[in-house]
Structures are given as C-alpha cells and as structure tokens.
C-alpha atoms as a PDB file:
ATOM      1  CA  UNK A   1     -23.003 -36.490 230.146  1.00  0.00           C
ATOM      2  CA  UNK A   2     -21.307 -37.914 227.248  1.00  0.00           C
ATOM      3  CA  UNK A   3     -20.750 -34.034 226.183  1.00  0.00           C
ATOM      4  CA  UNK A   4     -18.820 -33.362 229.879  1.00  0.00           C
ATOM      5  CA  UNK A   5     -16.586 -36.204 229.289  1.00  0.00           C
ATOM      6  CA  UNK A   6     -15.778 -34.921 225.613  1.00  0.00           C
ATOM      7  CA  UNK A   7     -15.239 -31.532 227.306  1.00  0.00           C
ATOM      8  CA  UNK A   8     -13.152 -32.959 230.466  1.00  0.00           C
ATOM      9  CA  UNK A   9     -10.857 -34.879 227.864  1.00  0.00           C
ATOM     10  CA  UNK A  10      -9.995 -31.716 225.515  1.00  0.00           C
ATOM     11  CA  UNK A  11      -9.495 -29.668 229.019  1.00  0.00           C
ATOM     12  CA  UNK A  12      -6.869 -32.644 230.194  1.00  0.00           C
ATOM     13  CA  UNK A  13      -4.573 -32.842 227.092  1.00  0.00           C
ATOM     14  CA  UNK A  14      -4.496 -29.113 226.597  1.00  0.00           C
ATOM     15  CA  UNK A  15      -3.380 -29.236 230.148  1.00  0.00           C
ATOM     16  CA  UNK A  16      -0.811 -31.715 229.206  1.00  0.00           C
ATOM     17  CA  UNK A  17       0.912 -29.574 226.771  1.00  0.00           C
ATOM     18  CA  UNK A  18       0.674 -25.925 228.245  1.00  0.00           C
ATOM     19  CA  UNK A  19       2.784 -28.636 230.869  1.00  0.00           C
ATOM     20  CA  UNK A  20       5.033 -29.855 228.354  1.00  0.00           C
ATOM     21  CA  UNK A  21       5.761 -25.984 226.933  1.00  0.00           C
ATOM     22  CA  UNK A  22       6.049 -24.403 230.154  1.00  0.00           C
ATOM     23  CA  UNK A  23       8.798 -26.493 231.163  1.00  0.00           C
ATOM     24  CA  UNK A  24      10.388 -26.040 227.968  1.00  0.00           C
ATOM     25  CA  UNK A  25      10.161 -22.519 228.374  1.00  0.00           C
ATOM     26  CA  UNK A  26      11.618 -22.777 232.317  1.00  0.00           C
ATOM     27  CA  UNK A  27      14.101 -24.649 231.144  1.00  0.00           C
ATOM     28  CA  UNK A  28      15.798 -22.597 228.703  1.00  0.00           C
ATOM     29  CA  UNK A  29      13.968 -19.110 230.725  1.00  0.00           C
ATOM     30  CA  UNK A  30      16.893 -16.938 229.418  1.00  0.00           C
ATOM     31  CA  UNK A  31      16.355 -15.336 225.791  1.00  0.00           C
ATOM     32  CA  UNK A  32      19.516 -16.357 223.587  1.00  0.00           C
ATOM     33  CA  UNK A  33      20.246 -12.818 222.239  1.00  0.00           C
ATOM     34  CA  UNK A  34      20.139 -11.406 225.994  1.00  0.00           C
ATOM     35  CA  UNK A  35      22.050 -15.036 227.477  1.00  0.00           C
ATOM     36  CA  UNK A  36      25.015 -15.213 224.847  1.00  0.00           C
ATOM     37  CA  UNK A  37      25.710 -11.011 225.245  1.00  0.00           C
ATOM     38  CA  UNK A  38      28.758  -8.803 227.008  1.00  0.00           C
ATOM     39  CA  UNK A  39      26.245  -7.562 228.363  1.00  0.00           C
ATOM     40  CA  UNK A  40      25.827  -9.438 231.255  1.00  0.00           C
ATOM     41  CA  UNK A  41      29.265  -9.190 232.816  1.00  0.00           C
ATOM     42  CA  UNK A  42      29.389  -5.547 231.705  1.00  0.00           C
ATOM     43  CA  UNK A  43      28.853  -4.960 235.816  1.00  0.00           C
ATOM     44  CA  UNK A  44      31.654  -7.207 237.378  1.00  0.00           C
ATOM     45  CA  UNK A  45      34.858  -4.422 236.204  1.00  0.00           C
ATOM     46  CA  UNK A  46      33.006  -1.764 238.229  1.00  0.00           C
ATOM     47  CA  UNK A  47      32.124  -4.224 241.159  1.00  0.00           C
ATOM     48  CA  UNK A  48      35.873  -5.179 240.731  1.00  0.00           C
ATOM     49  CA  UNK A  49      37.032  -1.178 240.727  1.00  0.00           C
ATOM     50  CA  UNK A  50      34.725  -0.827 244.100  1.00  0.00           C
ATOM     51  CA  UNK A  51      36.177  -4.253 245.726  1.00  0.00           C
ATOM     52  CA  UNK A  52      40.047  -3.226 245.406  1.00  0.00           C
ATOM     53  CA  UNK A  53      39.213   0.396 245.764  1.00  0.00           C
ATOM     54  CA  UNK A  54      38.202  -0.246 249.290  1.00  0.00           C
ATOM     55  CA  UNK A  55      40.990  -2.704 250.607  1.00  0.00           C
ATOM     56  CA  UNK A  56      39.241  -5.612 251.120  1.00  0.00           C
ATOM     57  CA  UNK A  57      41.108  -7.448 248.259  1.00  0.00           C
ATOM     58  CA  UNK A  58      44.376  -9.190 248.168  1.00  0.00           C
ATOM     59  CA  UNK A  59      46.968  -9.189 246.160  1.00  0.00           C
ATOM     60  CA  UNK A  60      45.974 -12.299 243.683  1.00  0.00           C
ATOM     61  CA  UNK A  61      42.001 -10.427 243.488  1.00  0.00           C
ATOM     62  CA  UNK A  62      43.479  -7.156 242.355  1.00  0.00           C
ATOM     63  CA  UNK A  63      45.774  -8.372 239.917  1.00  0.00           C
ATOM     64  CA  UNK A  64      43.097 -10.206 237.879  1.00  0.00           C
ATOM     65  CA  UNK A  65      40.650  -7.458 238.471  1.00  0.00           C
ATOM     66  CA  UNK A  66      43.649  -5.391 236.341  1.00  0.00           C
ATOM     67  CA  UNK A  67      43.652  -8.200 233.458  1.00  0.00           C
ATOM     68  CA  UNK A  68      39.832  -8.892 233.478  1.00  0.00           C
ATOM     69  CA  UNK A  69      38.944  -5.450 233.545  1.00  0.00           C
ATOM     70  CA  UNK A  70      41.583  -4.226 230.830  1.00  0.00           C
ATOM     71  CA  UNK A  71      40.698  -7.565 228.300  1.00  0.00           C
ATOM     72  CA  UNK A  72      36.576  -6.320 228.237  1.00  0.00           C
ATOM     73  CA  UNK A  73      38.013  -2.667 227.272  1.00  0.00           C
ATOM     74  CA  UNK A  74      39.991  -4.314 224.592  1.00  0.00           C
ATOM     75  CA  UNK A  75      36.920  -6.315 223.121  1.00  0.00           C
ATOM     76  CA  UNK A  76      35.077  -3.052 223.685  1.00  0.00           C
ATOM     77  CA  UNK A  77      37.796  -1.354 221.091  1.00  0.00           C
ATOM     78  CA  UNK A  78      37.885  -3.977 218.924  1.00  0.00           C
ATOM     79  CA  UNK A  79      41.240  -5.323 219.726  1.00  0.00           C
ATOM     80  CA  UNK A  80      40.692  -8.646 220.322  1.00  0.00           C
ATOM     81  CA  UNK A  81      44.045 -10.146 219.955  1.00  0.00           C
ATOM     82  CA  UNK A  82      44.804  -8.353 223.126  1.00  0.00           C
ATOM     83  CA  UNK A  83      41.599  -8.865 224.477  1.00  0.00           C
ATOM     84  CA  UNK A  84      42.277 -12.661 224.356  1.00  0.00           C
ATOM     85  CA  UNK A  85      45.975 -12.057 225.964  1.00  0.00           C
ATOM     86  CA  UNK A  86      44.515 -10.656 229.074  1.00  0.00           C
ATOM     87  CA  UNK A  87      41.088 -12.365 229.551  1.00  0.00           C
ATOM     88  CA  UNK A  88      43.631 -15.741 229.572  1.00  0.00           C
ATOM     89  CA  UNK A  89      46.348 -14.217 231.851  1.00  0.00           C
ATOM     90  CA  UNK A  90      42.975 -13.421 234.295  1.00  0.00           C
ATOM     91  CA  UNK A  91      42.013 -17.177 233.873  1.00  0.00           C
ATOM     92  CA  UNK A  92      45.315 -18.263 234.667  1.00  0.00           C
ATOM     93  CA  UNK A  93      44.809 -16.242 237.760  1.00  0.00           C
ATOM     94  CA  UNK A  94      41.376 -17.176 238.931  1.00  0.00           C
ATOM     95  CA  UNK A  95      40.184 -20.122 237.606  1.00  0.00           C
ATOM     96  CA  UNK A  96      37.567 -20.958 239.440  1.00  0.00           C
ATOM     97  CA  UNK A  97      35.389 -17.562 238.098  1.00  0.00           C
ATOM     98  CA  UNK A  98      32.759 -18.847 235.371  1.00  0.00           C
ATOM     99  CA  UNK A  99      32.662 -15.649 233.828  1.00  0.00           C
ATOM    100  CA  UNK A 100      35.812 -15.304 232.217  1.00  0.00           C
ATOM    101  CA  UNK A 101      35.391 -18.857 230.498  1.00  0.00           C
ATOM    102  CA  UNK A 102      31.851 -17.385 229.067  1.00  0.00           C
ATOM    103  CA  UNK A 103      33.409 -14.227 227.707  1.00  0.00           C
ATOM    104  CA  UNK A 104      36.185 -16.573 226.173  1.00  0.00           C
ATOM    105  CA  UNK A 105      33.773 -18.486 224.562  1.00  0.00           C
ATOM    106  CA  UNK A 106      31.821 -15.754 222.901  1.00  0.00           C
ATOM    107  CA  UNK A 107      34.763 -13.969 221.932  1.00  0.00           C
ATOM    108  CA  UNK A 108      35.852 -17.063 220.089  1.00  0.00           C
ATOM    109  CA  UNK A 109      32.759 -17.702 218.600  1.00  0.00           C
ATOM    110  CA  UNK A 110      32.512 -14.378 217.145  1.00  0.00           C
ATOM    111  CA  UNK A 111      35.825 -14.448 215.842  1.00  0.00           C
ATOM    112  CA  UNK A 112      34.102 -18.104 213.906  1.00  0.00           C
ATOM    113  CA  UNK A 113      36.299 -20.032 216.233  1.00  0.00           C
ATOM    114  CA  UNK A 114      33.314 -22.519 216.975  1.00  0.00           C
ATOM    115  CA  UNK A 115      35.788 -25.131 218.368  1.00  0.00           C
ATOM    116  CA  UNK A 116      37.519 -22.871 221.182  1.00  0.00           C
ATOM    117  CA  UNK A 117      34.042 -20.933 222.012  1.00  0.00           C
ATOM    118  CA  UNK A 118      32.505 -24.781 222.934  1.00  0.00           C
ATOM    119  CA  UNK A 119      35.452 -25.626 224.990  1.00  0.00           C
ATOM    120  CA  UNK A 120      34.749 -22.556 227.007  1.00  0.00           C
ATOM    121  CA  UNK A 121      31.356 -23.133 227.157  1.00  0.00           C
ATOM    122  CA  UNK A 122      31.578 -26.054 228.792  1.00  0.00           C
ATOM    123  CA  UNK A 123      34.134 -24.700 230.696  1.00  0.00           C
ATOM    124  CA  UNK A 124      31.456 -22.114 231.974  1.00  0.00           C
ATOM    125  CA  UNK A 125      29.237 -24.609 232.831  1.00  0.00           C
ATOM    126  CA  UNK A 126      31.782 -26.676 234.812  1.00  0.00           C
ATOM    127  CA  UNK A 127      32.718 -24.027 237.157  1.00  0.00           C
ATOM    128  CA  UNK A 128      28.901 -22.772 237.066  1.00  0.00           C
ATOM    129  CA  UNK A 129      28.049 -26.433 238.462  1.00  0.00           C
ATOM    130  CA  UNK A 130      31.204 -26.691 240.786  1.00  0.00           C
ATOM    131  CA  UNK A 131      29.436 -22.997 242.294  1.00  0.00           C
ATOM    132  CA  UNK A 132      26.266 -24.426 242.696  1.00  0.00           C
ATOM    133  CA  UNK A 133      27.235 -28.024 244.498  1.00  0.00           C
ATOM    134  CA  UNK A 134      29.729 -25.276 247.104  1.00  0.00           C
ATOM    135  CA  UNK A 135      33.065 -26.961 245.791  1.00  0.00           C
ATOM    136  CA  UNK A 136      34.651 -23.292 246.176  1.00  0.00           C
ATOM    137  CA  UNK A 137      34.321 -22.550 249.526  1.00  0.00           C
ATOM    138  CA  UNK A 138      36.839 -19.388 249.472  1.00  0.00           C
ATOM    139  CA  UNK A 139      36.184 -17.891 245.999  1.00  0.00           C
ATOM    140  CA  UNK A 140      32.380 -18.563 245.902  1.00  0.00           C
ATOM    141  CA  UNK A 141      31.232 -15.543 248.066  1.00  0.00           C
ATOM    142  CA  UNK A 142      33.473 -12.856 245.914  1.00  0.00           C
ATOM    143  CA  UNK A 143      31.936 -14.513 242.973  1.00  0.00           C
ATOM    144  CA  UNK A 144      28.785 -14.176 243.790  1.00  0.00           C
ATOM    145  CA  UNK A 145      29.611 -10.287 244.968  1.00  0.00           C
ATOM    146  CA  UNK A 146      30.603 -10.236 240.668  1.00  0.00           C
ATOM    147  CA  UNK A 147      27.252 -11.576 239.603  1.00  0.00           C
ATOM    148  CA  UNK A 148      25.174  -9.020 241.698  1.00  0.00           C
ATOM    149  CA  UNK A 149      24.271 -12.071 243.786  1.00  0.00           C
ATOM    150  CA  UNK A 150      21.932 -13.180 241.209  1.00  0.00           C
ATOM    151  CA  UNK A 151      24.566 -16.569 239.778  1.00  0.00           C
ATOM    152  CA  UNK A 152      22.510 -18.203 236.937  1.00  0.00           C
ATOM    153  CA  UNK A 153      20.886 -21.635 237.775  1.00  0.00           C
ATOM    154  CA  UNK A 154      23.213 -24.183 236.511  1.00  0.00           C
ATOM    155  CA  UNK A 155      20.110 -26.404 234.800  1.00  0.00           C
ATOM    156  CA  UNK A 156      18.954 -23.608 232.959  1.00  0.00           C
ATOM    157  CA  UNK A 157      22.189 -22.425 231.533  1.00  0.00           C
ATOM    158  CA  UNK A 158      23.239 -25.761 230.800  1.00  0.00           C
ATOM    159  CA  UNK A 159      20.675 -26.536 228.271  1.00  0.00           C
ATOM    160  CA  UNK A 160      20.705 -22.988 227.179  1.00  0.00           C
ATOM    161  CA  UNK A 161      24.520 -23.318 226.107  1.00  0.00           C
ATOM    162  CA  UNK A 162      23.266 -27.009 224.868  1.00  0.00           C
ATOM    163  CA  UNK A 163      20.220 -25.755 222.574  1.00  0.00           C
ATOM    164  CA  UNK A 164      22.947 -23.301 221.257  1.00  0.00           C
ATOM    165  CA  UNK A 165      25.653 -25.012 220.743  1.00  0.00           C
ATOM    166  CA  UNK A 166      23.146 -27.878 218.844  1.00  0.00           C
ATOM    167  CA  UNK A 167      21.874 -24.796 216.530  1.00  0.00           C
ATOM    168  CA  UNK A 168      25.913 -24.865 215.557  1.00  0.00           C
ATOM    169  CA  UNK A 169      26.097 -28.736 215.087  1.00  0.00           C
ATOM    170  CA  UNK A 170      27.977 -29.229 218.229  1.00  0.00           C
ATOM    171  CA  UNK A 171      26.796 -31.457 220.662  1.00  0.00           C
ATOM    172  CA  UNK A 172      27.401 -30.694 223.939  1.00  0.00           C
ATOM    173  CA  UNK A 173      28.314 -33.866 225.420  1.00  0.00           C
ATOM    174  CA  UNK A 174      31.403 -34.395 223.355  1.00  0.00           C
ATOM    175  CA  UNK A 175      33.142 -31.632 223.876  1.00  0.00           C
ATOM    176  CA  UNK A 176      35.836 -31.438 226.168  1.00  0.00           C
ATOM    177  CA  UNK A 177      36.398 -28.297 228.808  1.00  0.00           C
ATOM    178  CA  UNK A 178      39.608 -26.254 228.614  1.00  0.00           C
ATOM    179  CA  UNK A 179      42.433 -27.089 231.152  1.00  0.00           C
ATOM    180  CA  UNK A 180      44.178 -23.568 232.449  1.00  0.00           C
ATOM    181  CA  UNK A 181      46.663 -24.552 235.085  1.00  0.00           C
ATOM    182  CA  UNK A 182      46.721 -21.567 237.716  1.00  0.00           C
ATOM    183  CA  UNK A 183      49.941 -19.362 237.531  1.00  0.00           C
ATOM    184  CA  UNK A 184      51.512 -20.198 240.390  1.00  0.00           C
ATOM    185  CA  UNK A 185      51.329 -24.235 239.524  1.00  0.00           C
ATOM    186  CA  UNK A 186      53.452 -23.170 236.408  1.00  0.00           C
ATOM    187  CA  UNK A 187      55.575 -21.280 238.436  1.00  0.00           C
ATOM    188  CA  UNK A 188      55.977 -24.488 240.401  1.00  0.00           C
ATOM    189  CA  UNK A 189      56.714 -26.946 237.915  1.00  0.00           C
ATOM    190  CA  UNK A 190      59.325 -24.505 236.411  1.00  0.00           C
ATOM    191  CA  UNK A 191      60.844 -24.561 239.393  1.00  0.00           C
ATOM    192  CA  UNK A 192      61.008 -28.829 240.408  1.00  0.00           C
ATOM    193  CA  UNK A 193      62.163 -28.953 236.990  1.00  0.00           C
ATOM    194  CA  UNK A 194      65.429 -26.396 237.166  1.00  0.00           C
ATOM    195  CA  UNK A 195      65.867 -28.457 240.670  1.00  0.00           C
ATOM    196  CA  UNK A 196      65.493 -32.001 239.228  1.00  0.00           C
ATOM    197  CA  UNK A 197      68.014 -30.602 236.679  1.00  0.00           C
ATOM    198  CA  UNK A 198      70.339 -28.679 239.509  1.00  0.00           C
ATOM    199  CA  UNK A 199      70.727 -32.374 241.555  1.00  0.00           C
ATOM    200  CA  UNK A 200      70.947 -34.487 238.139  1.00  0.00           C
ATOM    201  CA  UNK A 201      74.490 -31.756 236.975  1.00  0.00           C
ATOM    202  CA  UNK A 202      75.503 -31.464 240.697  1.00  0.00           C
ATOM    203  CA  UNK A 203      75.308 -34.838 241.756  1.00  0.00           C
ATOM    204  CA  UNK A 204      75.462 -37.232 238.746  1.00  0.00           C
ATOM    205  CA  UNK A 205      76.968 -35.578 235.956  1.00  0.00           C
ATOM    206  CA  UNK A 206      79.391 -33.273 237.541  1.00  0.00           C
ATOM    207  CA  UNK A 207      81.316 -36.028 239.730  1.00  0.00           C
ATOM    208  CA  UNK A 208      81.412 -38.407 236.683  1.00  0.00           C
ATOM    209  CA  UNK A 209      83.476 -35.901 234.703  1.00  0.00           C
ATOM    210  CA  UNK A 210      85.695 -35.075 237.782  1.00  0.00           C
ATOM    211  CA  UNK A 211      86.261 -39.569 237.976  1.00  0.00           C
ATOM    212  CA  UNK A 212      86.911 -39.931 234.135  1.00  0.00           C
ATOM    213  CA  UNK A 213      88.924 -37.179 234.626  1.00  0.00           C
ATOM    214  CA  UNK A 214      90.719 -38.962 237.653  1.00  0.00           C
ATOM    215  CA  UNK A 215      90.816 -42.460 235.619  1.00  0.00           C
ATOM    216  CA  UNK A 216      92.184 -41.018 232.252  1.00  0.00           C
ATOM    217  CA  UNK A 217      94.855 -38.771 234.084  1.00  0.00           C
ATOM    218  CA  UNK A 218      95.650 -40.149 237.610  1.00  0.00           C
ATOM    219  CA  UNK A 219      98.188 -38.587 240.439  1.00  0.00           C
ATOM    220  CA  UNK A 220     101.898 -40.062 239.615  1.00  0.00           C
ATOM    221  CA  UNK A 221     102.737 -43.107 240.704  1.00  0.00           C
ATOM    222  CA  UNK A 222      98.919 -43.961 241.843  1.00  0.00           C
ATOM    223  CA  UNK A 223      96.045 -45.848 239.587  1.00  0.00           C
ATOM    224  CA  UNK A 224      92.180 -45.786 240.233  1.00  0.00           C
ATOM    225  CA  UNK A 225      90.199 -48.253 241.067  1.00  0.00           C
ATOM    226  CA  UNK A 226      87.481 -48.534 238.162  1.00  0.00           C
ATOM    227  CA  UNK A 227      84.828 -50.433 240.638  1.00  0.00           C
ATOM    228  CA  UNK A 228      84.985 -47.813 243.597  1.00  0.00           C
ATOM    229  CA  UNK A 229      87.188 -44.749 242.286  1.00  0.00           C
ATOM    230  CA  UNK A 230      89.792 -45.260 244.836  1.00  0.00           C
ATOM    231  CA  UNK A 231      93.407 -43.842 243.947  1.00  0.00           C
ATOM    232  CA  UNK A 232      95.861 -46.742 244.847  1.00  0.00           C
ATOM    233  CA  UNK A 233      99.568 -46.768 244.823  1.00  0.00           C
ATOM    234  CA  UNK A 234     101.077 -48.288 241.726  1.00  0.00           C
ATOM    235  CA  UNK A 235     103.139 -50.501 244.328  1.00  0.00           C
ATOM    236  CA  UNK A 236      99.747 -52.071 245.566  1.00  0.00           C
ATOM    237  CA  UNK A 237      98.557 -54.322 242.727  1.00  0.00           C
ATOM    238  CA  UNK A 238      94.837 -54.780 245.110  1.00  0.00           C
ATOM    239  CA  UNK A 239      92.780 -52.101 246.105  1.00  0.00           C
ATOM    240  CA  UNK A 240      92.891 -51.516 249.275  1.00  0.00           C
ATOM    241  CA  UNK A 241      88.643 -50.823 249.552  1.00  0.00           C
ATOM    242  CA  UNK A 242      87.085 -52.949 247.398  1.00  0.00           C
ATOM    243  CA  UNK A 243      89.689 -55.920 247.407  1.00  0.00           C
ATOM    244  CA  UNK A 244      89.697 -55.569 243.675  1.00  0.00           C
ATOM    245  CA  UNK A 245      92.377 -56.634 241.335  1.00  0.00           C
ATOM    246  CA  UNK A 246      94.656 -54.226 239.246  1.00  0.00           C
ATOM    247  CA  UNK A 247      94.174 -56.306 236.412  1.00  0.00           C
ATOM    248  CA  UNK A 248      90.283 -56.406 237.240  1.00  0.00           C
ATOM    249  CA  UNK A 249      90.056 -53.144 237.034  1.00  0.00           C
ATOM    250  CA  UNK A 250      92.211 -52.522 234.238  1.00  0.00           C
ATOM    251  CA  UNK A 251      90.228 -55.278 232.146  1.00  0.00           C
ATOM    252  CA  UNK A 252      86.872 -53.656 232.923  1.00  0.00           C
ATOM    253  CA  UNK A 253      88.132 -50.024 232.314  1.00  0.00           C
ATOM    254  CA  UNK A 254      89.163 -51.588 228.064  1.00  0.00           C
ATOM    255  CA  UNK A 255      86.030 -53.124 227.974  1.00  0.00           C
ATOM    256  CA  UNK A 256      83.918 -49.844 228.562  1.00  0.00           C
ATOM    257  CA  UNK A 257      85.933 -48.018 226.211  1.00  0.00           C
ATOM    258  CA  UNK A 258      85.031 -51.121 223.423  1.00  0.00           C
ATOM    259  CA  UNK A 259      81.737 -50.660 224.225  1.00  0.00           C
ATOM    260  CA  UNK A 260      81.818 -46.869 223.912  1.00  0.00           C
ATOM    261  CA  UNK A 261      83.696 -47.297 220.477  1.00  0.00           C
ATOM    262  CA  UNK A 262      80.778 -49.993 219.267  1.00  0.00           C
ATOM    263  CA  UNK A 263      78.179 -47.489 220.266  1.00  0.00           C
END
C-alpha cells in the first residue's frame, strides 16, 4: 500500500510539470527562426496582385499594395534604404495592417537597429490585439484575406516577440509603439494650417498695414481716429463714431510710437 502511494505521488508531480512545459511550449507554439522570418508574409504581395487584379479594390488598397509589394522586392535585392522608404509610405497608408509593422521591425533589427525593430514590434502586437478584440471593423476582413485566414493568436505572439526581445535585453513592457499618422491626416493638418495662416494675413495682418498706412498718411484735410480708424475732417476736433477727442487720439497715437521705440 505504502508502495502505491509512493507510486501515485511520483505519477502526480511528473504530471505537474509535463503541465507546466506544455503550456510553456503553447505559449510560445511558434519556433523563433520560422516566427521572426520574411517568410511568412512572403504570400500577402501575390494575394495583393490577385485582390487589385480583379477589381474588388479601391483606390487607397491598390496604392499600398504598389508600396508594400515594391518595399519586400527591395529587401529581397538588398536595398534596404529603399525598402524602408516604401514599407513606411505603405504604413502611412494602411495603418491598421500588422504586417507591415513586423517586417519594419525585422528589417531594423537586422540592420542592428534594436531600438526601431522593438518599437515595431510592439507596434505589431498592438494592431495584432486591436484585430483580435474586432476594433477594425472595415479593414479586418481584407486583412485576414493577407494572412491566408490563418491571423496569429495575439497571446502567443505576444510572448513570442516578449521572450525575444528579453534574449536582446529589451523588455517588452517599456517600450513604446510607433505613431504613423495616416496620409491623408497630414494632408489635413497641412491644409488647417495654410488656412489658419490665409485668415491670420487676410484678416489681421493685412488690414493693420492698410490702417497704419491710413494713420501715418491720411486723405488732406481729414485725421483718423486712433480708437476706431474713422477718417474725420480736420474741422471736427471729435470723432464723429466713437465721441473721441482729437487730442485723445493724438495722445494715444505718441504713446504707441514710445512704446514701439522702448521695445
């Protein structure tokens, strides 16, 4: 009896930690050298070529398909200055596609950028998790049409890019994902700004120049009113809309130009 227990006990903790490894294993279930590889994406250019081949895609798909595609040819050649240039411009056009950040990364990484290749990768795993939990309603069918319809489990890659990054002294937690602002948010900023700057000339600057203009050189036999730009005759000594004072006016018109000596 005492023999079965002995038996039962080994039995129970070699249970415990075929447990222990297998979930180990399921958690990180992807082999590094296969995980962290081209390889993986080497399928989405010719789903790409097949999806704007048929029509189906709009404008926006087709034109990162174009950058996508032509940046993994350039990494392909070797180029990767170019490479980068194009896999960034497709970023800027589709953000929300995971694999572009992960081929980011491991270009950077290769290149011994360690700092840029664990931005990405957590960049990767952001939009990987944003997938999973359906935050991309629109884009999240066509991506899964790129993966093959097999999109990694988040939980798995996370701690695979975790265990790897760790291997590199980075810990995962501390770095902070890459912010690429869509090209058309650019494109609006650019434009609210030359706006902002179109009202502040027109509105502001242009019709202060045209009233120190007025003030330093007024019509003959007329004077302006410094409080509400009025043009007065010289024969009025009160302005006739704001009630104002010639001397008032006069008296603050000196003491700007002090002030714009002092300064």
């Amino acid at each position: 009896m005492f023999f079965s227990v002995k038996i039962y006990r080994r039995a129970f903790l070699l249970l415990l930690v075929l447990v222990f490894f297998c979930g180990r294993a399921g958690a990180s279930s992807y082999p590094e050298k296969d995980f962290f590889s081209y390889v993986r994406f080497s399928g989405v250019s010719e789903r790409l070529a097949k999806l704007t081949a048929g029509g189906q895609a709009n404008k926006d798909i087709k034109d990162f398909a174009v950058k996508f595609s032509g940046g993994m040819r350039l990494l392909a050649s070797g180029d990767i200055q170019k490479a980068e240039t194009e896999l960034l411009t497709a970023l800027a056009m589709w953000p929300e596609y995971y694999g572009t950040d992960f081929i980011l990364a491991l270009m950077y990484e290769r290149s011994g950028d360690m700092e840029s290749a664990a931005r990405f990768y957590r960049s990767y795993l952001y939009k990987l998790k944003n997938l999973e939990l359906g935050r991309y309603r629109i884009s999240g069918a066509l991506i899964s049409v790129l993966a093959g319809g097999e999109v990694e489990d988040y939980d798995t890659a996370h701690n695979a890019v975790k265990e790897h990054l760790a291997g590199r002294g980075i810990v995962l937690g501390s770095v902070r994902p890459v912010t690429i602002f869509p090209a058309w948010l650019i494109y609006v900023v650019f434009l609210l700004f030359f706006v902002a700057l179109y009202l502040l000339i027109a509105y502001k600057w242009v019709p202060y120049r045209k009233r120190m203009k007025l003030i330093k050189n007024p019509p003959e036999g007329f004077w302006v009113c410094r409080y509400c730009w009025a043009v007065i005759p010289d024969l009025c000594k009160v302005c006739q809309e704001c009630g104002r004072l010639r001397e008032e006016a006069e008296e603050k018109r000196r003491a700007e130009k002090n002030v714009g000596r002092t300064a």
